[in-house]
Protein backbone atom coordinates (compact mmCIF):
# COMPACT_ATOMS: atom_id res chain seq x y z
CA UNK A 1 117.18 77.51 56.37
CA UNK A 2 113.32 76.97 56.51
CA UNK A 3 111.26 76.43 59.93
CA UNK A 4 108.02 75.99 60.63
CA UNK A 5 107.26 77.82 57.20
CA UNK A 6 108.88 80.96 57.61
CA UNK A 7 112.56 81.36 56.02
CA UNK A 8 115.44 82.31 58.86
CA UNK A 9 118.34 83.39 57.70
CA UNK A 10 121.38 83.52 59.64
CA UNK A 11 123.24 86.93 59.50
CA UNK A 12 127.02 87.26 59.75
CA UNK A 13 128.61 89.73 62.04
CA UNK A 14 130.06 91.60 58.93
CA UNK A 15 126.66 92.55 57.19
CA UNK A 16 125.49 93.91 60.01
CA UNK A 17 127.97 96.60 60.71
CA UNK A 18 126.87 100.22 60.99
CA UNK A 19 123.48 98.67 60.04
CA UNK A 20 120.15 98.83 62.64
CA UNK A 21 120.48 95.34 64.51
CA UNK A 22 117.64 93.26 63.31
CA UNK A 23 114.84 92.69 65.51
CA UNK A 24 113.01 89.31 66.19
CA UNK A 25 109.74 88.57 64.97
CA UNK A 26 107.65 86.45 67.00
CA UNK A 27 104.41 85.13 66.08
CA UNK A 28 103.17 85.17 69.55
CA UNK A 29 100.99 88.16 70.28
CA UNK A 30 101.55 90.01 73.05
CA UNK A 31 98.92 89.82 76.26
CA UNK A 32 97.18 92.96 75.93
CA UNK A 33 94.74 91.58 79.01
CA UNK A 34 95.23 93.75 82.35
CA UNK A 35 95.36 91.45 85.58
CA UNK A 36 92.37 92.08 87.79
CA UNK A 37 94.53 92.53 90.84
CA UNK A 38 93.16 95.63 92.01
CA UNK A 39 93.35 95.99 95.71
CA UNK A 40 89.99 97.70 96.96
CA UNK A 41 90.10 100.73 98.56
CA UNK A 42 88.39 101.05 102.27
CA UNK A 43 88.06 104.83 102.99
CA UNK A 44 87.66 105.67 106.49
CA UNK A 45 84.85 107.96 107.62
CA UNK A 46 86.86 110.52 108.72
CA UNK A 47 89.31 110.52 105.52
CA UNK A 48 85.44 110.79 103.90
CA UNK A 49 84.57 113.99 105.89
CA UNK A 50 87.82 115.60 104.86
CA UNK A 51 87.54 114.74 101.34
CA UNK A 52 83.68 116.25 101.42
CA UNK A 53 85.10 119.50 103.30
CA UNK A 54 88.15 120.00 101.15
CA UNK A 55 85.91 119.66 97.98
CA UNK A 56 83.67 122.05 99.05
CA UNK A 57 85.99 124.68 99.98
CA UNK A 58 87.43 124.19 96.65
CA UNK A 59 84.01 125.00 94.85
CA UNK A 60 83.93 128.21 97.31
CA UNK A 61 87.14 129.50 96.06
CA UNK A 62 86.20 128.60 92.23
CA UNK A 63 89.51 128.04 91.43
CA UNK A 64 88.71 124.59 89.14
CA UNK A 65 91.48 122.84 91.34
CA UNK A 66 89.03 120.36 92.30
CA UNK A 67 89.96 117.73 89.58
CA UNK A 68 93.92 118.37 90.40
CA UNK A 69 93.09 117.58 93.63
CA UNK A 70 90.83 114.54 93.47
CA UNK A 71 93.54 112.77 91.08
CA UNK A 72 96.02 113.66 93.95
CA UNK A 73 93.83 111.61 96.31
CA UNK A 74 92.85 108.94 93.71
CA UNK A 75 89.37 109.63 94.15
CA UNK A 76 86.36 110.07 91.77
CA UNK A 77 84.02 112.89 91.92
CA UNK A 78 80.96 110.56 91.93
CA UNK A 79 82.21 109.11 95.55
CA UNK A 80 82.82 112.65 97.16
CA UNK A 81 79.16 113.20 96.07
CA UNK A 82 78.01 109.95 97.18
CA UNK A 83 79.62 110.77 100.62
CA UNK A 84 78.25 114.15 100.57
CA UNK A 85 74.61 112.80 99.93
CA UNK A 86 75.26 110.18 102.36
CA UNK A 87 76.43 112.98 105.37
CA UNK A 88 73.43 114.78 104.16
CA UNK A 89 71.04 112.71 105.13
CA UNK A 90 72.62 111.44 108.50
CA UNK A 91 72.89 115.05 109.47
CA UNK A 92 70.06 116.67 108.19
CA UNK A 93 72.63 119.16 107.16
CA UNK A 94 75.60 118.69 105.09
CA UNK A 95 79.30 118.03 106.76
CA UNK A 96 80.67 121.94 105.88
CA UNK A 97 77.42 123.27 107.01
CA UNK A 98 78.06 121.09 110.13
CA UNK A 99 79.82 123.63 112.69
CA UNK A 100 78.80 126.68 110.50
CA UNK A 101 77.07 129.46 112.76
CA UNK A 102 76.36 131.39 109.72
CA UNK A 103 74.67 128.50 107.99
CA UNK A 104 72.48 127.75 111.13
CA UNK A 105 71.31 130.91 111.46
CA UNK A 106 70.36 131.28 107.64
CA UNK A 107 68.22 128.14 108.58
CA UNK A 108 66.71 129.57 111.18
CA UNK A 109 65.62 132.74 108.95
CA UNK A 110 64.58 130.50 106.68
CA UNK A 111 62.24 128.22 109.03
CA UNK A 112 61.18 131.88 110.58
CA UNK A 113 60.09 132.65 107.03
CA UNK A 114 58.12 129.91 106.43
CA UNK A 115 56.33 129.71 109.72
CA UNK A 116 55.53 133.75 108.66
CA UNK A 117 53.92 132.89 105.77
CA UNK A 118 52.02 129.74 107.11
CA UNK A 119 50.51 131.91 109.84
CA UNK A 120 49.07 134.85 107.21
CA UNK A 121 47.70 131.61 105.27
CA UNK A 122 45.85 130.39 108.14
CA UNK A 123 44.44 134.12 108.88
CA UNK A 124 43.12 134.06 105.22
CA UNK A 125 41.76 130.93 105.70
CA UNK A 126 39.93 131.45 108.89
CA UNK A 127 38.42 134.89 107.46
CA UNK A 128 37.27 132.71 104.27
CA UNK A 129 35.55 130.56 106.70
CA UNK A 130 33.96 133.09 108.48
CA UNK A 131 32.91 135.12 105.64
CA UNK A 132 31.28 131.66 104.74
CA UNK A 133 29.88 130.94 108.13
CA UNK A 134 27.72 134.56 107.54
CA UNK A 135 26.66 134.25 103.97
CA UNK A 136 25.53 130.97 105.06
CA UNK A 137 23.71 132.10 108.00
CA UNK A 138 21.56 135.17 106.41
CA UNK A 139 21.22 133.17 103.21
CA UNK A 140 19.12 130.83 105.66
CA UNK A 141 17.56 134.11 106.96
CA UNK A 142 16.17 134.88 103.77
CA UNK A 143 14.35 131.39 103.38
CA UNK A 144 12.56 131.88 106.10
């Protein structure tokens, strides 16, 4: 029998015994297209601030269970650093470094530091200017 251009033949019960069952061939292709019914994800900001501190704990311990744990969550590693970038600059200071004594006081010694070395600048500076002041004044001297 003949349909639509393709030949179909009928198969009796008997040929097919302890054969493979034949399958159908269809001329339809299957829909390879994924629905876009994603649901968006809302993350709250405290889920946000654990995901930031548990990712950073995880680079402490240098285990490389970071990625384990992200696909746990269903997160990317781009958003945790987008969050941490974002708590950055709310903060000044990052979210783990957030109730850290020890970090604090490193940025205290640090600011200390700094304000050291701007004050032997400005002593450099004001003995440049002085030094200037006097070569000034007897080079004026001279003219005379």
């Amino acid at each position: 029998m003949i349909q639509e251009g393709r030949e179909v033949r009928s198969v009796d019960q008997s040929e097919t015994e302890g054969a493979r069952r034949a399958t159908v061939v269809s001329d339809m292709k299957p829909d390879t297209e994924v629905p876009v019914n994603r649901k968006r994800h809302y993350y709250t900001e405290r889920f946000k601030r654990e995901a930031v501190a548990k990712v950073f704990e995880l680079r402490q311990s240098g285990g490389g269970e970071i990625g384990s744990y992200l696909r746990s969550e269903g997160l990317y590693a781009s958003m945790v650093i987008k969050w941490e970038k974002q708590f950055k600059q709310e903060n000044g200071i990052s979210i783990h470094e957030k109730n850290s004594k020890e970090a604090l006081e490193q940025k205290v010694k640090s600011l200390e530091k700094e304000l050291h070395r701007t004050k032997k600048k400005l002593e450099k500076s004001v003995l440049i200017i002085e030094f200037q002041k006097k070569v000034s004044e007897f080079l004026n001297l001279n003219e005379e």
